[in-house]
Protein backbone atom coordinates (compact mmCIF):
# COMPACT_ATOMS: atom_id res chain seq x y z
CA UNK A 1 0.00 0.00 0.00
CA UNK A 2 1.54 3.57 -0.97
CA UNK A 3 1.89 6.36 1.86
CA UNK A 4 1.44 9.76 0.62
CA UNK A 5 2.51 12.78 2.52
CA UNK A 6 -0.06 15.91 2.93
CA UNK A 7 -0.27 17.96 0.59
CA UNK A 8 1.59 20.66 2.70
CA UNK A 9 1.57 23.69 0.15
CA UNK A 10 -2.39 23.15 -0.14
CA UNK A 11 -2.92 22.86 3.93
CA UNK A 12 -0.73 26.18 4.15
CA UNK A 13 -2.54 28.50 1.92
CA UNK A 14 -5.53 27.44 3.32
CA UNK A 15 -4.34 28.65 6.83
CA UNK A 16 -3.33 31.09 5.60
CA UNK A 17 -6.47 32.44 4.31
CA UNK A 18 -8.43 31.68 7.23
CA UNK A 19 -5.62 33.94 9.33
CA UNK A 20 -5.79 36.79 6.84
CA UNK A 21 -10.21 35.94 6.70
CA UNK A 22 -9.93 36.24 10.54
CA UNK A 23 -7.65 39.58 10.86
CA UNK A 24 -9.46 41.54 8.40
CA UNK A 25 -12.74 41.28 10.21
CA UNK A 26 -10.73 41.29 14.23
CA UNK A 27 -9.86 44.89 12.31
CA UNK A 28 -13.01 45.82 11.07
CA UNK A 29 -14.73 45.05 14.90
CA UNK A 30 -12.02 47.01 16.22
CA UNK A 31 -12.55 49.69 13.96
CA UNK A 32 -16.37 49.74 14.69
CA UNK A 33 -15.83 49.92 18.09
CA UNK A 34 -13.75 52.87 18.16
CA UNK A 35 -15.92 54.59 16.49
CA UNK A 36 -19.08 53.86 17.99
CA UNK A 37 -17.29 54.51 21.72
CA UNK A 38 -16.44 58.07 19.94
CA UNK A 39 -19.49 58.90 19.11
CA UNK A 40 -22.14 57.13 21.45
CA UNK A 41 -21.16 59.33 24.43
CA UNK A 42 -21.72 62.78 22.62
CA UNK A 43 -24.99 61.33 21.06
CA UNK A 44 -26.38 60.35 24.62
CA UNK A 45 -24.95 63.20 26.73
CA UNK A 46 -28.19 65.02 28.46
CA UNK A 47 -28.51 68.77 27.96
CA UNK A 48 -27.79 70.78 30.75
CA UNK A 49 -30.87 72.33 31.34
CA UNK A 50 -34.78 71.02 31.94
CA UNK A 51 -37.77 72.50 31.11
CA UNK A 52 -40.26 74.05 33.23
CA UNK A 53 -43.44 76.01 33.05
CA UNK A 54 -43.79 79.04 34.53
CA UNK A 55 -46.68 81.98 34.69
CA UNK A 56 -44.64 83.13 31.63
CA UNK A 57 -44.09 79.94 29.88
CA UNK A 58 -41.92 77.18 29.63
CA UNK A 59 -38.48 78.10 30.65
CA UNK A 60 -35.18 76.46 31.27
CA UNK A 61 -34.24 75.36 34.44
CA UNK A 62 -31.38 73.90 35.65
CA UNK A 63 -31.39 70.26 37.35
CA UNK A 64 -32.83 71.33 40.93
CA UNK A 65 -35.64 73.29 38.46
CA UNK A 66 -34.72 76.38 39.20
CA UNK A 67 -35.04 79.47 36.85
CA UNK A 68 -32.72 79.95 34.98
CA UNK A 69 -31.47 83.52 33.26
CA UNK A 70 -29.85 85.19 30.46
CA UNK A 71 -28.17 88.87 30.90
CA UNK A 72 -27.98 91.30 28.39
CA UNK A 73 -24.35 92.98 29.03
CA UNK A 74 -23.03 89.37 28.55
CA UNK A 75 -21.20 89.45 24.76
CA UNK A 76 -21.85 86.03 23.24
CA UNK A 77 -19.85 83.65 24.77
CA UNK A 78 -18.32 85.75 27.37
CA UNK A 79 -20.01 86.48 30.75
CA UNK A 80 -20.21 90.34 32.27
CA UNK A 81 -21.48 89.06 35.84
CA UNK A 82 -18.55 88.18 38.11
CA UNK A 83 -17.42 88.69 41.55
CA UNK A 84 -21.03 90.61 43.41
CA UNK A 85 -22.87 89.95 40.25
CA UNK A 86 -21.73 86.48 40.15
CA UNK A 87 -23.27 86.00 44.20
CA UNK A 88 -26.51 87.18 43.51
CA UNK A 89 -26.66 85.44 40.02
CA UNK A 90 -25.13 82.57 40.59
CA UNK A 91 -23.61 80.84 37.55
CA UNK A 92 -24.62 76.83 35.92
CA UNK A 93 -21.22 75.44 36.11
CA UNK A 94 -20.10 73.04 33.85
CA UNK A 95 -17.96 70.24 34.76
CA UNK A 96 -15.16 68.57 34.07
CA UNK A 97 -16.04 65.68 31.40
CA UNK A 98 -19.31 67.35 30.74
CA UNK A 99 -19.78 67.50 26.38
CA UNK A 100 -21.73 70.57 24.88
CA UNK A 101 -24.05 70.11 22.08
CA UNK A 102 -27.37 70.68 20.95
CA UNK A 103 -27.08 74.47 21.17
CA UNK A 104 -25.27 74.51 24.48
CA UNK A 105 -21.83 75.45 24.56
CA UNK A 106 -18.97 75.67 27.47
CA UNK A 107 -17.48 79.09 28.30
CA UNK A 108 -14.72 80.00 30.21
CA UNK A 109 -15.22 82.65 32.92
CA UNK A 110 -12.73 85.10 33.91
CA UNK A 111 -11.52 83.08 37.16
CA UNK A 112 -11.37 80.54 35.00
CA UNK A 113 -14.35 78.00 35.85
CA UNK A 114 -16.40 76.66 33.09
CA UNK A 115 -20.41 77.71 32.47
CA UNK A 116 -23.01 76.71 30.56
CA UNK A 117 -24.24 79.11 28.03
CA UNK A 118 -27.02 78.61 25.60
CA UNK A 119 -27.35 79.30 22.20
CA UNK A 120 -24.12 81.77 22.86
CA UNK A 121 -25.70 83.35 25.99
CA UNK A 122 -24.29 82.36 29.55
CA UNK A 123 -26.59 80.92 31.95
CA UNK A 124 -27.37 81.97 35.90
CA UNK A 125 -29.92 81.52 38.24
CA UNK A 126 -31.30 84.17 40.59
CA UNK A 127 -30.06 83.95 44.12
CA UNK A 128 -33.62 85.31 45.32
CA UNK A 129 -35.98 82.53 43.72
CA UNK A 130 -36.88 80.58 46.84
CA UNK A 131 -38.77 77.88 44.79
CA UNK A 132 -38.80 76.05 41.11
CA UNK A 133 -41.21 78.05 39.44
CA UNK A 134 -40.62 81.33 40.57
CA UNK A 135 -39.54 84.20 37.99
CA UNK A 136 -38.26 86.82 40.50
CA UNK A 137 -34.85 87.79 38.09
CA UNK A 138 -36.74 88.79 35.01
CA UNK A 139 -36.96 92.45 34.10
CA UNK A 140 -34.17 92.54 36.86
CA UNK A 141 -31.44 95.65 36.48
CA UNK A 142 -34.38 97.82 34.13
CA UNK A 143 -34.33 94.96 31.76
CA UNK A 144 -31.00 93.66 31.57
CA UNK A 145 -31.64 90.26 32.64
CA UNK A 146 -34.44 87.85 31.34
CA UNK A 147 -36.48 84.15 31.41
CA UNK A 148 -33.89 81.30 29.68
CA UNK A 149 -36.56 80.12 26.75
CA UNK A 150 -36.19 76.77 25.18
């Protein structure tokens, strides 16, 4: 009876295939992945801001729903209201890790801290609304400060 040896040139390639078969899609996961962990995050990141309804409409409020404000000194993306201002208005801070989108943006104060600021115009919240609902800051400073409006 004749032995024959493998065909070892055949039993090769075909390994060979199956490896490079096997890589190219390992790469193409790992490439999906990537991407997908780049953009999930930004995609599912909450806005900074609720809504709520006031005697004046819905307005936006930030997570504690409290009022929240726009000033009219502020240039767009740069806030006027620091140091007294800043106590009696007190600023929504962003945080570290926190992703704008959607019409919100991040602004750097002048101390350096980060705020929220929608479409261009920082927002505060007034140090004298006592409740979620109430609307005390608008009109405040003949005008100059008024309701956040989704």
């Amino acid at each position: 009876m004749e032995e024959y040896e493998p065909a070892r040139g055949v039993l090769t390639m075909q390994a060979n295939c199956m490896t490079g078969d096997i890589m190219t899609s390992s790469i193409r996961l790992a490439l999906a992945l990537a991407i997908s962990l780049a953009i999930v995050p930004a995609a599912l990141a909450a806005p900074p801001t609720k809504s709520g309804k006031t005697e004046k409409g819905n307005v936006l409020t930030d997570a504690k729903g409290m009022t929240l404000y726009t000033f009219d000194k502020d240039a767009d993306g740069k806030s006027a209201c620091n140091g007294p201002c800043a106590t009696n208005w007190p600023v929504l801070k962003a945080e570290a890790g926190d992703a704008a989108g959607d019409g919100y943006t991040i602004i750097t104060r002048d101390d350096g801290s980060k705020q929220w600021a929608y479409k261009g115009k920082p927002l505060y919240t007034f140090a004298k609304d006592q409740k979620p609902g109430d609307i005390t800051g608008d009109g405040f400073l003949n005008g100059a400060w008024h309701l956040a409006m989704p």
